[in-house]
Protein backbone atom coordinates (compact mmCIF):
# COMPACT_ATOMS: atom_id res chain seq x y z
CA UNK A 1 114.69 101.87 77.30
CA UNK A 2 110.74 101.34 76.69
CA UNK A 3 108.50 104.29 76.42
CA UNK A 4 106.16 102.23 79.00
CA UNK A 5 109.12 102.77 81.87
CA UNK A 6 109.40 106.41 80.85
CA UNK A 7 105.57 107.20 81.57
CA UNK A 8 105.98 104.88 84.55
CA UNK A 9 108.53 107.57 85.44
CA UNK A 10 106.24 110.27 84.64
CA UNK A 11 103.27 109.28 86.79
CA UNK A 12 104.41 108.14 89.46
CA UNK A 13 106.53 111.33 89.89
CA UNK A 14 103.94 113.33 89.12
CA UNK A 15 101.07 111.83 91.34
CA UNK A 16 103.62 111.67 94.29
CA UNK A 17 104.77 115.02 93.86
CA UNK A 18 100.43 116.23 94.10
CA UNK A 19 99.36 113.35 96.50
CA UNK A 20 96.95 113.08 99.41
CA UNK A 21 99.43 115.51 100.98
CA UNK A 22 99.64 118.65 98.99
CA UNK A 23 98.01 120.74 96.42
CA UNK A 24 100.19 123.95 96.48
CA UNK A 25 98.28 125.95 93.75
CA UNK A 26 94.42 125.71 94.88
CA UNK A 27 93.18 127.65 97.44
CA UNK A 28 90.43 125.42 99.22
CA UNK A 29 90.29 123.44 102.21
CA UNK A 30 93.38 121.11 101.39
CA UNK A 31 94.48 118.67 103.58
CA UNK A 32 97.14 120.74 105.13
CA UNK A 33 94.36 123.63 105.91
CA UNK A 34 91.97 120.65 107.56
CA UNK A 35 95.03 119.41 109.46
CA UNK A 36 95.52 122.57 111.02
CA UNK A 37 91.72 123.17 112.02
CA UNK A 38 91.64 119.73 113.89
CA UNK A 39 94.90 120.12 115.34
CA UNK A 40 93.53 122.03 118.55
CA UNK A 41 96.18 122.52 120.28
CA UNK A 42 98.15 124.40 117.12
CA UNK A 43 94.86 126.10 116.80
CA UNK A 44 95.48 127.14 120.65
CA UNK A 45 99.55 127.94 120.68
CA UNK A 46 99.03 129.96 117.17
CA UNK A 47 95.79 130.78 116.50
CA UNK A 48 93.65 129.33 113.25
CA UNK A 49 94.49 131.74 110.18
CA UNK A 50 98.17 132.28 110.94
CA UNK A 51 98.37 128.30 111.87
CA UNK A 52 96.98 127.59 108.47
CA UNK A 53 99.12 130.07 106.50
CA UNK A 54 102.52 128.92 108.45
CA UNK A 55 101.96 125.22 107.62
CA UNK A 56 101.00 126.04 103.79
CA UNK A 57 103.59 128.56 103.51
CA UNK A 58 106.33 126.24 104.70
CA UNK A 59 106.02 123.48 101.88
CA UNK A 60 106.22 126.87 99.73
CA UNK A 61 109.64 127.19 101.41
CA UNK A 62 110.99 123.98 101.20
CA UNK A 63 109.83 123.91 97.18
CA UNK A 64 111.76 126.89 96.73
CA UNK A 65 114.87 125.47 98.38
CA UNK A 66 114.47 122.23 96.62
CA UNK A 67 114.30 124.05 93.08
CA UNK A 68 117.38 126.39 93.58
CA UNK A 69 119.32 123.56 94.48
CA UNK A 70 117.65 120.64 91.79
CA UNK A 71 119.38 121.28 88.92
CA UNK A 72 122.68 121.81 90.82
CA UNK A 73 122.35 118.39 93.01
CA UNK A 74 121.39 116.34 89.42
CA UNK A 75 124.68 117.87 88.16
CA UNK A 76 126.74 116.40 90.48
CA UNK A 77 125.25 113.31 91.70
CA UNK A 78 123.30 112.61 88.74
CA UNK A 79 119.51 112.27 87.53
CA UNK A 80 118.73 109.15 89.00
CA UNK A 81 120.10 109.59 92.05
CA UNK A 82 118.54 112.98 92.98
CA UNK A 83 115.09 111.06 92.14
CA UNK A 84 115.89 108.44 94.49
CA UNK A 85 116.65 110.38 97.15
CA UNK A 86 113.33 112.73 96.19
CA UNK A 87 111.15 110.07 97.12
CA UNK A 88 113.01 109.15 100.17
CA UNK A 89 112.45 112.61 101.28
CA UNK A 90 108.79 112.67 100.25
CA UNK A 91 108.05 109.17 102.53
CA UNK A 92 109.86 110.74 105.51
CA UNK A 93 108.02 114.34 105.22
CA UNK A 94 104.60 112.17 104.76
CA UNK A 95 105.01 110.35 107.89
CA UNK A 96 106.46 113.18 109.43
CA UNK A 97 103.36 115.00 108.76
CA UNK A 98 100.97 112.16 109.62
CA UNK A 99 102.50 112.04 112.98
CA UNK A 100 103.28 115.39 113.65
CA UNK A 101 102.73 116.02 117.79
CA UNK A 102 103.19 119.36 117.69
CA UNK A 103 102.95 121.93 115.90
CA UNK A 104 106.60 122.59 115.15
CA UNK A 105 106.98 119.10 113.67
CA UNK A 106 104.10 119.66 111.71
CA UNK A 107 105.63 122.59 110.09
CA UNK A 108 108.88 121.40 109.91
CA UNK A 109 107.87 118.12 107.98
CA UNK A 110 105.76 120.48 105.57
CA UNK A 111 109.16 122.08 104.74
CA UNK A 112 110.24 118.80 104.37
CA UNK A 113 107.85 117.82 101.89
CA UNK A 114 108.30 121.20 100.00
CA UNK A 115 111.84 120.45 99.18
CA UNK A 116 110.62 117.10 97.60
CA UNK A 117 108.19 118.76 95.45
CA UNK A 118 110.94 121.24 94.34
CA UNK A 119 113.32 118.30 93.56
CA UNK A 120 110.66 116.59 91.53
CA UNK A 121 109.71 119.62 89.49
CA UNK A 122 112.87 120.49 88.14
CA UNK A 123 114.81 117.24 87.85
CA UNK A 124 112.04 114.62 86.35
CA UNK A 125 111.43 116.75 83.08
CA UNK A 126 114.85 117.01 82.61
CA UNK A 127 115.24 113.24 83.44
CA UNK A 128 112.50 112.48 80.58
CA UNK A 129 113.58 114.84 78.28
CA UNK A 130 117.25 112.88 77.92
CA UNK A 131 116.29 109.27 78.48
CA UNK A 132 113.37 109.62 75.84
CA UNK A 133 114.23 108.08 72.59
CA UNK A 134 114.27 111.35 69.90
CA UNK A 135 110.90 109.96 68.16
CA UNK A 136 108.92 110.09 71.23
CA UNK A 137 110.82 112.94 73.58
CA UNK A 138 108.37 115.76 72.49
CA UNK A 139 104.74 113.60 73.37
CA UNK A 140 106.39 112.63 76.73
CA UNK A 141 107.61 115.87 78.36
CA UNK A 142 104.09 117.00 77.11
CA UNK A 143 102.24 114.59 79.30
CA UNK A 144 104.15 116.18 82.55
CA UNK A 145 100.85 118.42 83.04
CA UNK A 146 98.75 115.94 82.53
CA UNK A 147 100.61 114.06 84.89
CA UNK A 148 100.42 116.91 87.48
CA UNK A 149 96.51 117.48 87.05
CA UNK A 150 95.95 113.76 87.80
CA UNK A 151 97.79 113.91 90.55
CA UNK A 152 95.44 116.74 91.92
CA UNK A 153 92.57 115.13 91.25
CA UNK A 154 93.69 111.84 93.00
CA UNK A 155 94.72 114.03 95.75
CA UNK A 156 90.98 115.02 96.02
CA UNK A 157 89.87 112.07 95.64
CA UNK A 158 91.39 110.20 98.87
CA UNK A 159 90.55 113.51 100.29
CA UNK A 160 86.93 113.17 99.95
CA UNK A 161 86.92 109.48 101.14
CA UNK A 162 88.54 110.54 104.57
CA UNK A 163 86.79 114.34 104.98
CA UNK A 164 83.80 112.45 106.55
CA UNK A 165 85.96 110.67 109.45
CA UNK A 166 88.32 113.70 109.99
CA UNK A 167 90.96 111.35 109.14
CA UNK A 168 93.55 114.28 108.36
CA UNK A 169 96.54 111.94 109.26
CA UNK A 170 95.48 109.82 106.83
CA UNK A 171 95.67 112.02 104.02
CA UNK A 172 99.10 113.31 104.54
CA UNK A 173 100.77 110.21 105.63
CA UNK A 174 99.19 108.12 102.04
CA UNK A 175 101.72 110.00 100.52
CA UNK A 176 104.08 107.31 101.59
CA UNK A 177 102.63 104.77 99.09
CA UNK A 178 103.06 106.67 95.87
CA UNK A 179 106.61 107.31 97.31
CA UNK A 180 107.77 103.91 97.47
CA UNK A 181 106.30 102.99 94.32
CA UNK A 182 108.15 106.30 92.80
CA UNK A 183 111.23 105.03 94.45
CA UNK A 184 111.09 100.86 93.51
CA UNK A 185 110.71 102.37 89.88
CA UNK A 186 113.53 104.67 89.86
CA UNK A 187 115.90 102.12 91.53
CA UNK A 188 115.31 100.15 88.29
CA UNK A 189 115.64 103.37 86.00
CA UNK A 190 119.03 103.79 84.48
CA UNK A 191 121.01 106.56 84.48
CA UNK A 192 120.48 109.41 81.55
CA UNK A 193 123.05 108.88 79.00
CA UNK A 194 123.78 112.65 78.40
CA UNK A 195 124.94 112.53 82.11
CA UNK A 196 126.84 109.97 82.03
CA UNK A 197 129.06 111.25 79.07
CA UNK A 198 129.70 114.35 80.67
CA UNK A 199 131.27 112.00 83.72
CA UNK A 200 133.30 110.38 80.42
CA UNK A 201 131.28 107.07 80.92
CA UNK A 202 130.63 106.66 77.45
CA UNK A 203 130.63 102.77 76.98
CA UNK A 204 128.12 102.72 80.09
CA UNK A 205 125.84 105.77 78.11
CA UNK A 206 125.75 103.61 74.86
CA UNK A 207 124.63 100.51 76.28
CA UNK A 208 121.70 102.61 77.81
């Protein structure tokens, strides 16, 4: 395998996991806080400070869910396919969230989303980490943060292009791009060969 389709892995993870959706560890206005503010009639049913801390506070939960269970899932099913089905779940909680007409749809897709983001944390290092040929392995699990603060800042970045137009639902449904594009790489990913000896495939492992 090339090192270019490992940092494709990388990135795109990585930048879907912190796009125009979410930014879980900064505490300014993110999009999810400026959803809730134009959403009136959340603002109405729930009032504005617990509205915003429910809707942030749920991706929260679904991250936790989706870490606990990670490394367990990529067991079983395998690396690749835990990915695959990551990004699936991050383009369905991004148009969930986009479209959201009430308030308990908003939330719930936010959970959604969370569980994506917990997927994605735990399983693509360990993806890297055991597809990465042995002379490069250490330089690309290193460029996972650096992955994760570009992904911030081109969270902020589409952001700031919609914050003059209010255009909330466009920030957290863009998250479907970087999705797909996550998910069109993966499907042409292989499987990690340390996986696929412990399921005794090992002519399948050593052509990988």
């Amino acid at each position: 395998m090339s090192d270019g389709g490992l940092l494709a892995v990388l990135w795109l993870s990585k930048i879907d996991s912190y796009g125009p959706e979410e930014d879980c560890r900064v505490e300014r206005c993110t999009p999810a806080r400026r959803a809730v503010r134009l959403h009136r009639s959340l603002i109405r049913r729930v009032g504005t400070t617990a509205a915003e801390e429910i809707v942030v506070s749920g991706v929260l939960l679904g991250a936790t869910i989706g870490a606990i269970l990670g490394g367990k899932a990529a067991d079983l099913f395998g690396r690749r396919r835990v990915l695959l089905v990551t990004a699936a779940i991050f383009g369905i909680g991004a148009l969930a969230s986009a479209m959201a007409p009430s308030p308990a749809i908003l939330i719930a897709s936010r959970v959604v989303l969370g569980l994506a983001i917990g997927l994605a944390s735990t399983n693509v290092p360990v993806y890297l980490s055991e597809v990465a040929p042995a002379h490069a392995r250490g330089w690309v699990v290193s460029l996972f943060q650096l992955a994760v603060t570009v992904g911030i800042v081109v969270a902020y970045l589409i952001d700031y292009v919609f914050a003059g137009v209010e255009g909330w639902r466009w920030m957290l449904g863009l998250a479907v791009a970087p999705a797909l594009v996550f998910g069109a790489g993966m499907f042409f990913l292989p499987e990690t060969p340390r996986w696929l000896i412990r399921g005794g495939h090992h002519e399948v492992a050593h052509r990988v």
